[in-house]
Protein backbone atom coordinates (compact mmCIF):
# COMPACT_ATOMS: atom_id res chain seq x y z
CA UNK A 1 134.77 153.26 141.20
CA UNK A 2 135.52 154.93 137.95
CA UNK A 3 132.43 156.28 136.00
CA UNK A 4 131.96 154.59 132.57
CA UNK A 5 132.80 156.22 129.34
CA UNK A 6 130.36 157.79 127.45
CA UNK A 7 129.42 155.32 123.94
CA UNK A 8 130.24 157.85 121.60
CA UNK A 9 134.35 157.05 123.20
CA UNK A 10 133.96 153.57 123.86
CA UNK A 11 132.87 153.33 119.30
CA UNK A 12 136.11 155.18 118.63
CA UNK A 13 138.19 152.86 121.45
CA UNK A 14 136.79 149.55 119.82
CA UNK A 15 139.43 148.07 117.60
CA UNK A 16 138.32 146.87 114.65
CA UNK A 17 139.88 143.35 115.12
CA UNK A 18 138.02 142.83 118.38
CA UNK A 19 134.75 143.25 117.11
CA UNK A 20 133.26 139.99 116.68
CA UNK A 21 130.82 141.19 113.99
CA UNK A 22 133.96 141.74 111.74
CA UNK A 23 135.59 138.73 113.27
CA UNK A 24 132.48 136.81 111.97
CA UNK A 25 132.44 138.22 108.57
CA UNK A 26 136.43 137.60 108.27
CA UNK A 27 135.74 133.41 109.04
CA UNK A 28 132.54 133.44 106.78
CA UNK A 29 134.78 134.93 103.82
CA UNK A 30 137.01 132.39 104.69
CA UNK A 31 135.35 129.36 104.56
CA UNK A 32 133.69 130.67 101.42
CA UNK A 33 136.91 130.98 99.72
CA UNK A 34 139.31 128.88 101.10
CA UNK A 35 138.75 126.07 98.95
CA UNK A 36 139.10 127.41 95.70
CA UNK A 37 142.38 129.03 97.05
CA UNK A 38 143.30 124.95 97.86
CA UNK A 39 142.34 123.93 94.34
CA UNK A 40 144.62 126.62 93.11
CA UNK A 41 147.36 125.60 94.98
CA UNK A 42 146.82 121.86 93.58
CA UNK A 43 146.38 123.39 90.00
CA UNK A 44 149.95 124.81 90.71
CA UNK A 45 151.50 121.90 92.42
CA UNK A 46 150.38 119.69 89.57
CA UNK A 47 151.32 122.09 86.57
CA UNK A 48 154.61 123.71 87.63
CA UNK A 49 155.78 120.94 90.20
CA UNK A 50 155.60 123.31 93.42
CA UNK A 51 155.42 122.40 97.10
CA UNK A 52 152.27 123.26 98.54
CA UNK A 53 154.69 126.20 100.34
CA UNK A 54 155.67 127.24 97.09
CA UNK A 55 152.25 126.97 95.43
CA UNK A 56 151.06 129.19 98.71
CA UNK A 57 153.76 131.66 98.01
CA UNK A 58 152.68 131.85 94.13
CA UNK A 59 149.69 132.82 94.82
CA UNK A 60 150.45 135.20 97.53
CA UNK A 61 152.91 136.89 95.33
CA UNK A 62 150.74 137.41 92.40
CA UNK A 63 147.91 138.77 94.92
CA UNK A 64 150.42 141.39 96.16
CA UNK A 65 151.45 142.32 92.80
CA UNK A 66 148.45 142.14 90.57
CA UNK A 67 146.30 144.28 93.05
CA UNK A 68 144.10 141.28 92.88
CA UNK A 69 142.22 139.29 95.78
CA UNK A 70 143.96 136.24 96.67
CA UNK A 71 140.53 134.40 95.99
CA UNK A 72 139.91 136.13 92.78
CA UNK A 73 143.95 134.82 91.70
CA UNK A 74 142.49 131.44 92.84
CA UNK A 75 139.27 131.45 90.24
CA UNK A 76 140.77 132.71 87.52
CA UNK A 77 143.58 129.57 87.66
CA UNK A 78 140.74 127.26 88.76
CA UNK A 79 138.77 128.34 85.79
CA UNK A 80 141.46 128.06 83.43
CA UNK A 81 142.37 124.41 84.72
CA UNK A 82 138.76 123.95 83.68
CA UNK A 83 138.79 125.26 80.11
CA UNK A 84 138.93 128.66 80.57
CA UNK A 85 141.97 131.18 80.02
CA UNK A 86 143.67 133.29 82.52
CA UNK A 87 143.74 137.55 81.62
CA UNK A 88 147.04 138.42 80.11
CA UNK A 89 148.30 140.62 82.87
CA UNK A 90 147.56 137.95 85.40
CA UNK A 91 149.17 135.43 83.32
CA UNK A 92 152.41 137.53 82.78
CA UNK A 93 152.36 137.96 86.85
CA UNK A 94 152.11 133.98 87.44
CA UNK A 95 154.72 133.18 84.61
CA UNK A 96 157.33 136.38 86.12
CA UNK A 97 156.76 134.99 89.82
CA UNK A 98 157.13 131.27 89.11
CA UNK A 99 160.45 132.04 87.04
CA UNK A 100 162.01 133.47 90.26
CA UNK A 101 160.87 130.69 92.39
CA UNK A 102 162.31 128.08 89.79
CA UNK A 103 165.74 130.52 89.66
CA UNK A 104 165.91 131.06 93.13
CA UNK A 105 168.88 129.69 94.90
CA UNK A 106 167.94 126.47 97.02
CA UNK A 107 168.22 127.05 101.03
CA UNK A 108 171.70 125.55 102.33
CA UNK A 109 171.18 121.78 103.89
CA UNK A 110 170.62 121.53 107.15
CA UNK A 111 173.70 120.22 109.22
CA UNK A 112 171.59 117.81 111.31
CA UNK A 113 175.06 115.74 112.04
């Protein structure tokens, strides 16, 4: 029988993924934000005329590229669908990404036949 590993090893073999204390905190942040990220995603379907794939992708993109928390993308367009205004360089990154969306070649048909 093998002897087990002293718990200063077994801290540094735990990945950080596994540990359901971070797992936990991941699904909390989640269900926190998740539905202003779904409002978002309407906000963009109904302005722009985006599939909820495309409205997905939007906000995705401009996370990526802004620096900016997915969730944070999400409040700011919530809070400008409610009055407010979206910040300029945020606004420029929205406009930039759903130009190449609209300009982006459509996928071939599928030849189902």
């Amino acid at each position: 029988m093998t002897e087990p590993a002293p718990p200063t090893q077994l801290a540094e073999d735990i990945d950080v993924e596994q540990d359901p204390h971070v797992e936990l905190g991941h699904l909390r942040r989640a269900m926190q934000t998740r539905p202003v990220i779904d409002m978002a995603r309407g906000v963009l379907m109904a302005s722009f005329g985006l599939s909820a794939e495309d409205a997905w992708s939007v906000l995705v993109a401009v996370s990526q590229n802004s620096n900016t928390k997915l969730h944070v993308v999400a409040d700011e367009l919530v809070a400008a669908a409610t009055g407010g205004q979206v910040p300029k360089p945020l606004r420029q990154k929205l406009a930039a990404t759903i130009s190449q969306l609209e300009t982006a070649p459509a996928a071939p048909p599928s030849d189902a036949g």
